[in-house]
Each structure stands twice: as structure tokens, then as C-alpha cells.
C-alpha atoms as a PDB file:
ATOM      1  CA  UNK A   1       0.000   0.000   0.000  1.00  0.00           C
ATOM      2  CA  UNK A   2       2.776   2.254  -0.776  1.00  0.00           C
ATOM      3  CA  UNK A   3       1.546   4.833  -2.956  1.00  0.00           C
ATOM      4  CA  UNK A   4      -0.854   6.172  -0.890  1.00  0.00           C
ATOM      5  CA  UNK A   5      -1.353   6.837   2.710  1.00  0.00           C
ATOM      6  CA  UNK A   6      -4.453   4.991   4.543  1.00  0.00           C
ATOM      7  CA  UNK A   7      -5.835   8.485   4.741  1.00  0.00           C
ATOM      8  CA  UNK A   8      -5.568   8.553   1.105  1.00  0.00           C
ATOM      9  CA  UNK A   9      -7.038   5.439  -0.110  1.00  0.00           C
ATOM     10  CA  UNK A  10      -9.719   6.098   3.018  1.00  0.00           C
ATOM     11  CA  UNK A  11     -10.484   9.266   1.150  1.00  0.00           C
ATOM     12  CA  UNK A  12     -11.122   7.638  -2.462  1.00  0.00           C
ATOM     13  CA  UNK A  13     -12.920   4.771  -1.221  1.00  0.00           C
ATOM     14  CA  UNK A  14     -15.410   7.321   0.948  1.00  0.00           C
ATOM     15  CA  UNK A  15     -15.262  10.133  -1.651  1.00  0.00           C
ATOM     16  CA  UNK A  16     -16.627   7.289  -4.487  1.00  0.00           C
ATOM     17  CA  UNK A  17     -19.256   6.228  -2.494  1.00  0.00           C
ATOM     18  CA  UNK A  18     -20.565   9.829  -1.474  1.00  0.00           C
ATOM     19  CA  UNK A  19     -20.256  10.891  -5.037  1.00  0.00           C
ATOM     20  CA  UNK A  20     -22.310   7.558  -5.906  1.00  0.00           C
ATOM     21  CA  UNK A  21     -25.210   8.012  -3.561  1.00  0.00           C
ATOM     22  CA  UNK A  22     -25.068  11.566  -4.490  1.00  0.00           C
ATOM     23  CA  UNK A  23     -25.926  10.842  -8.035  1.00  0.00           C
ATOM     24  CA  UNK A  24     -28.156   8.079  -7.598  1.00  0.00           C
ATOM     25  CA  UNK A  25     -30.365   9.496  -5.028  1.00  0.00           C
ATOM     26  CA  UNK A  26     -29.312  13.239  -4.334  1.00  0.00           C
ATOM     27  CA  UNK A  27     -28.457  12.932  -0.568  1.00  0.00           C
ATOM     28  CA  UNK A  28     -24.729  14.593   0.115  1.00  0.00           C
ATOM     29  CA  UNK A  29     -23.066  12.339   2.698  1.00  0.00           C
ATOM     30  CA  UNK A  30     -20.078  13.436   4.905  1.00  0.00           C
ATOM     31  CA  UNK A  31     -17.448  10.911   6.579  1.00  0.00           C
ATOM     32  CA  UNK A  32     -19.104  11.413   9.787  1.00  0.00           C
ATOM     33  CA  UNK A  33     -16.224   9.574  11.662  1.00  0.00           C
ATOM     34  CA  UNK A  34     -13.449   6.580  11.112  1.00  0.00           C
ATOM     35  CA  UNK A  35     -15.219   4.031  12.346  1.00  0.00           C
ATOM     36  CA  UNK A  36     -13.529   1.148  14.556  1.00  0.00           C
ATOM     37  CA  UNK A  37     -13.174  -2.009  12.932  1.00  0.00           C
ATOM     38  CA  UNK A  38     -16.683  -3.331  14.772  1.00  0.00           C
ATOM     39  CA  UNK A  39     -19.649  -5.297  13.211  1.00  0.00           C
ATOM     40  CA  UNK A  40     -21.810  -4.209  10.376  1.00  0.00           C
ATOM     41  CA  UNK A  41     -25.280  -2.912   9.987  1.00  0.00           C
ATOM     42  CA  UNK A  42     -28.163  -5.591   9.247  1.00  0.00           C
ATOM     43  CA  UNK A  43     -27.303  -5.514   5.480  1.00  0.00           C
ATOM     44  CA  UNK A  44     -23.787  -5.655   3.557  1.00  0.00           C
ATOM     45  CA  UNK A  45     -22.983  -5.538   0.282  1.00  0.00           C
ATOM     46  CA  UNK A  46     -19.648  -7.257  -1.082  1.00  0.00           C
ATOM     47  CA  UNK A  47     -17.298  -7.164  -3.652  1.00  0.00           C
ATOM     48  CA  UNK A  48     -13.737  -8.673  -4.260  1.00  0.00           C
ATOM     49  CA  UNK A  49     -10.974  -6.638  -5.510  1.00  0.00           C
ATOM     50  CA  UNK A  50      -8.079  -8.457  -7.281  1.00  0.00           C
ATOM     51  CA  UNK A  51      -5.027  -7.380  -8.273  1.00  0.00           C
ATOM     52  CA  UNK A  52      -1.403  -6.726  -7.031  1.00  0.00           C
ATOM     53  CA  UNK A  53      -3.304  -5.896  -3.194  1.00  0.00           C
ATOM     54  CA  UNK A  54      -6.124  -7.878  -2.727  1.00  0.00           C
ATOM     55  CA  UNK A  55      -9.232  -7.164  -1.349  1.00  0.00           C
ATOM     56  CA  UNK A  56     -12.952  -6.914  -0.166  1.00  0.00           C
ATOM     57  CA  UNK A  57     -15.008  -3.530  -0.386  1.00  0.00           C
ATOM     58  CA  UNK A  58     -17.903  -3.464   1.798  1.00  0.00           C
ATOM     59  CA  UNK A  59     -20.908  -1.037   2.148  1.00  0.00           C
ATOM     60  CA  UNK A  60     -22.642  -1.853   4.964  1.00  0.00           C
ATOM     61  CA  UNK A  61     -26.632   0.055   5.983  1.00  0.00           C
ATOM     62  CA  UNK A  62     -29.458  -0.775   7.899  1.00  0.00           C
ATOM     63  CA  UNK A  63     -33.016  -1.537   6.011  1.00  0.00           C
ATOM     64  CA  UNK A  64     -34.773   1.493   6.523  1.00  0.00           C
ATOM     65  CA  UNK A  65     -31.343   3.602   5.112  1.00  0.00           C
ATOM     66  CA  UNK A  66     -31.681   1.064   2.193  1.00  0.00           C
ATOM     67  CA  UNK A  67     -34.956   1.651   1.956  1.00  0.00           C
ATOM     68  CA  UNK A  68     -35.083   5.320   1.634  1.00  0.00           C
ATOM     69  CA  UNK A  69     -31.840   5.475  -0.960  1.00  0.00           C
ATOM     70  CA  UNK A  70     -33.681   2.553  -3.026  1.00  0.00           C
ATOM     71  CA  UNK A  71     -36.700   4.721  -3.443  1.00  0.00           C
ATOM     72  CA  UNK A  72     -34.424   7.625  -4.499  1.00  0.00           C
ATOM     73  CA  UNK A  73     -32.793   5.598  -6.546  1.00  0.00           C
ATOM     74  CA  UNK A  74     -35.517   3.824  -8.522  1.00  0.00           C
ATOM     75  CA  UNK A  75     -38.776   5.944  -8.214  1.00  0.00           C
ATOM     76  CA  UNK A  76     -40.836   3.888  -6.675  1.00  0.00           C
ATOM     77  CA  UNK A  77     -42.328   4.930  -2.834  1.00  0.00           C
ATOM     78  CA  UNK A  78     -40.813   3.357   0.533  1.00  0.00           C
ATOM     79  CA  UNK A  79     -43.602   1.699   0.450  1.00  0.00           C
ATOM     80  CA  UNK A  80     -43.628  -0.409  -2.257  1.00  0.00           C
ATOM     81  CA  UNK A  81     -40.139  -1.048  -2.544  1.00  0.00           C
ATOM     82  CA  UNK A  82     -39.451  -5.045  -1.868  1.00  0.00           C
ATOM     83  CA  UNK A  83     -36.441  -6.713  -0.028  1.00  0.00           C
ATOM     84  CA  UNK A  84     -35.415  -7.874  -3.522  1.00  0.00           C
ATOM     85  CA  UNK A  85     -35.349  -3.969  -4.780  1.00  0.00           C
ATOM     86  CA  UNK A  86     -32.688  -3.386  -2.116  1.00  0.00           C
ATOM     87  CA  UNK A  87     -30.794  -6.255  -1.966  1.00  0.00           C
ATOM     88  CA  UNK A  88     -30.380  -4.817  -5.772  1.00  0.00           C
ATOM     89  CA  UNK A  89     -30.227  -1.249  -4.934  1.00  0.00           C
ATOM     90  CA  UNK A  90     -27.361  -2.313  -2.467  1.00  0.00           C
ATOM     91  CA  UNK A  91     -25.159  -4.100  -5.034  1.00  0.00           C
ATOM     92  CA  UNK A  92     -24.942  -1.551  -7.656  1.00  0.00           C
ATOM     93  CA  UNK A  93     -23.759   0.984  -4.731  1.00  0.00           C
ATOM     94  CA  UNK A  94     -21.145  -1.382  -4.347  1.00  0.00           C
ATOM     95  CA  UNK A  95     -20.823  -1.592  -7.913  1.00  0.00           C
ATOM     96  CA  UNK A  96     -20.626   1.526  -8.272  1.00  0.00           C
ATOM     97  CA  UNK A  97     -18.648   2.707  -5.934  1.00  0.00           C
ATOM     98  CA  UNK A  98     -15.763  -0.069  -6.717  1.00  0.00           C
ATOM     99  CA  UNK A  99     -15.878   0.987 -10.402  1.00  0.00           C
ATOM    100  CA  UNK A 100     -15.612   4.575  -9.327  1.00  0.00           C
ATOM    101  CA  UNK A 101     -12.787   3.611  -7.281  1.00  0.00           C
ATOM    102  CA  UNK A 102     -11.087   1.587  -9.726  1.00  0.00           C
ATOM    103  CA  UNK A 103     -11.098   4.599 -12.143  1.00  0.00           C
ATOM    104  CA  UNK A 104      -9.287   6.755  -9.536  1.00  0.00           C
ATOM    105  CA  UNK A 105      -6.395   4.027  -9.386  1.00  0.00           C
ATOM    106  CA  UNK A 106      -6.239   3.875 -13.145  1.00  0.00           C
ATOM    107  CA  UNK A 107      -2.218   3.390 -14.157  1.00  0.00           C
ATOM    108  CA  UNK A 108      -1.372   3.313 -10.224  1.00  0.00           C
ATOM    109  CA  UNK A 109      -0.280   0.167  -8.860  1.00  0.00           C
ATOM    110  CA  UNK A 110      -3.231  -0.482  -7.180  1.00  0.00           C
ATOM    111  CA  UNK A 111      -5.099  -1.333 -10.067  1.00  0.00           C
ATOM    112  CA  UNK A 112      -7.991  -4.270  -9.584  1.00  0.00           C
ATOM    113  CA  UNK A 113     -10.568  -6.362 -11.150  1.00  0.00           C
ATOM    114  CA  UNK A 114     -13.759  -6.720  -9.591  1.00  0.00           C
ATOM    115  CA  UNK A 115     -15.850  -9.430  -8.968  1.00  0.00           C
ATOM    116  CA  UNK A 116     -19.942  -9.474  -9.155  1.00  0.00           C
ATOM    117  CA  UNK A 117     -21.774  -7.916  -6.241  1.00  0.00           C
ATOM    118  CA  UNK A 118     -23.281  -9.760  -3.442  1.00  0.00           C
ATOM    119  CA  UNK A 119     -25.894  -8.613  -0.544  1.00  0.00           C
ATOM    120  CA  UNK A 120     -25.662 -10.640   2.837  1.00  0.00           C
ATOM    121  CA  UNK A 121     -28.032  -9.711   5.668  1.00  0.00           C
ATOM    122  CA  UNK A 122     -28.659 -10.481   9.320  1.00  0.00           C
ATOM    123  CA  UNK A 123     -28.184  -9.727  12.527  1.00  0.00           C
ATOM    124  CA  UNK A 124     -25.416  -8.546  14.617  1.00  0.00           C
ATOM    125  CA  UNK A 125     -22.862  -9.222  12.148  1.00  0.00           C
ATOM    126  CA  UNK A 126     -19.220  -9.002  13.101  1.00  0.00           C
ATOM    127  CA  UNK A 127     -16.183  -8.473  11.007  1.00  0.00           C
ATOM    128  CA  UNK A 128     -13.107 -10.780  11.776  1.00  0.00           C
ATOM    129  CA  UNK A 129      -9.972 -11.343  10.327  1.00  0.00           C
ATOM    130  CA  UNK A 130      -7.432 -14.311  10.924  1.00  0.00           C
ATOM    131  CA  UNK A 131      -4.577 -12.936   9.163  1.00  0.00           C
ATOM    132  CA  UNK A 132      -2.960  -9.492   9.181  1.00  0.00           C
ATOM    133  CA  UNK A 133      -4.643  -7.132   7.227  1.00  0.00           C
ATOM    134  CA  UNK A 134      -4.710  -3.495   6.189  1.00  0.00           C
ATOM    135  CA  UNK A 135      -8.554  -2.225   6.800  1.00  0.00           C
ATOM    136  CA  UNK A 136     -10.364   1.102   6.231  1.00  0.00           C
ATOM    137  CA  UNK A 137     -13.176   2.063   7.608  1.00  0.00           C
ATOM    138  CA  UNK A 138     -15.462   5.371   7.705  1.00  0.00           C
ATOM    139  CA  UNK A 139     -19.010   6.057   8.604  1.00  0.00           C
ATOM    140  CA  UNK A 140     -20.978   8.052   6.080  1.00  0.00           C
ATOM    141  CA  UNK A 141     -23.747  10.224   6.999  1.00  0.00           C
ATOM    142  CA  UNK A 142     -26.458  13.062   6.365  1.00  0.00           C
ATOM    143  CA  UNK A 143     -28.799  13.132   9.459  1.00  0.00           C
ATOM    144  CA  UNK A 144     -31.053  10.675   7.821  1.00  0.00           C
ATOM    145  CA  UNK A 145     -29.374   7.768   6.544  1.00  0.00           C
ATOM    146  CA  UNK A 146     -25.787   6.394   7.854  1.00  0.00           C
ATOM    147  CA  UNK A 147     -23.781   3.996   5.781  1.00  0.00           C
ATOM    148  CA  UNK A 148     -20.882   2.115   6.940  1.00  0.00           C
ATOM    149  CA  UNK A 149     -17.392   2.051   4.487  1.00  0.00           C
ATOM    150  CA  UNK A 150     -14.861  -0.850   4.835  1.00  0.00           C
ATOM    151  CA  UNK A 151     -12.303  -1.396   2.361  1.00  0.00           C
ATOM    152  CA  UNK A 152     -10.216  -4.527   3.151  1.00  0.00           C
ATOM    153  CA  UNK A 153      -6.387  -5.023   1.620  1.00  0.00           C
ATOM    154  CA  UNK A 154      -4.374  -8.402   1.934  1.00  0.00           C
END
């Protein structure tokens, strides 16, 4: 992780994902705080990043955040939006946000390929490693929804 400082690839990571939600749904998030490496929210979504540093993003929210960005994103009223529509709505911000990512690295060394999305829900959900690793993670915010950030190198 030479090239850039954890603050640095904290900042890309954070800054994709806030420009992603901004787009998709119009809410401005700030990095409310680094967050400690504890558990997740009730939903995470996943993606692998592979290259010369290996990794995992993760975007982690609770349902009614999910629920409120999904509307946003899609049109169609809290109320009618299904576990399905967020599960969805979930992996394309990870999508997103890893592509946007990935762009920012372009001709750096820490150039990936990513793998497909995935959602995984439940309950008090804790995030442990067995191996050293090199982990980022920020808290992003307006008021009304929170989203947690982890970025995972190895």
C-alpha cells in the first residue's frame, strides 16, 4: 500500500461512495467519523478486488437507510419497494462505488478487477480477520441515513 497513505485510499474509497449516492439518489453524505473495525449494519454488500493488493469492499446500511436510498434511486415509494429492490439497490452501490474507485487508481499500482456484487443480511454481524490485514473504515452520513465504508487489503 505504498503509494498512498491509509488516509488517502480512506479518502477515495469514501469520496466514491458519497459521489455515488449523491448521483443516484441526491443525498450529500459526509465521513461522519473513522469508524472502529466493529460489526456491520443488518445488510452488507460485497465485492472482491483483485489485483497486485487484494481485497474486499464493503458497504454496509441498515433496512430502513436502504430503503429510503432505493426509493431515491428507482422511483418507486418506501412503500412499495421489496427486499429484492434493495438487496439490488445495495449491489450496484457497491458496484458503483468499486468501479468509481477503480477509475481513480487507473495506471497506479493499485489497479484491480472486480468481482460481481453480493448482498448478505442479518443480525449482529461481526467483522473478523485471521490474518494481518490493512482495513479502512469510515461512517458516512447526512442526518437521515448512515452507511458504513470498509475497504479490506491483503
Amino acid at each position: 500500500m505504498s503509494a498512498f497513505s491509509a488516509e488517502q485510499l480512506g479518502f477515495i474509497f469514501s469520496d466514491a461512495l458519497a459521489e455515488v449516492v449523491s448521483t443516484t439518489s441526491g443525498f450529500s453524505l459526509d465521513v461522519s467519523s473513522s469508524d472502529d473495525n466493529s460489526g456491520f449494519y443488518e445488510m452488507v454488500g460485497m465485492m472482491s478486488l483483485s489485483g497486485k493488493n487484494h481485497g474486499m469492499l464493503f458497504i454496509s446500511a441498515g433496512e430502513p437507510a436502504m430503503r429510503v436510498l432505493c426509493s431515491f434511486m428507482t422511483g418507486v415509494s418506501e412503500d412499495e419497494v421489496t427486499k429484492d429492490d434493495i438487496d439490488d439497490a445495495l449491489c450496484e452501490l457497491v458496484n458503483m462505488t468499486a468501479g468509481s474507485a477503480k477509475l481513480r487508481f487507473n495506471n497506479t499500482e493499485h489497479m484491480f478487477t472486480l468481482s460481481p456484487p453480493f448482498v448478505i443480511s442479518g443480525k449482529n454481524m461481526s467483522f473478523t480477520t485471521k490474518k494481518r490485514v490493512f482495513v479502512i473504515s469510515r461512517v458516512l452520513g447526512d442526518g437521515k441515513i448512515s452507511l458504513k465504508l470498509k475497504v479490506v487489503f491483503y
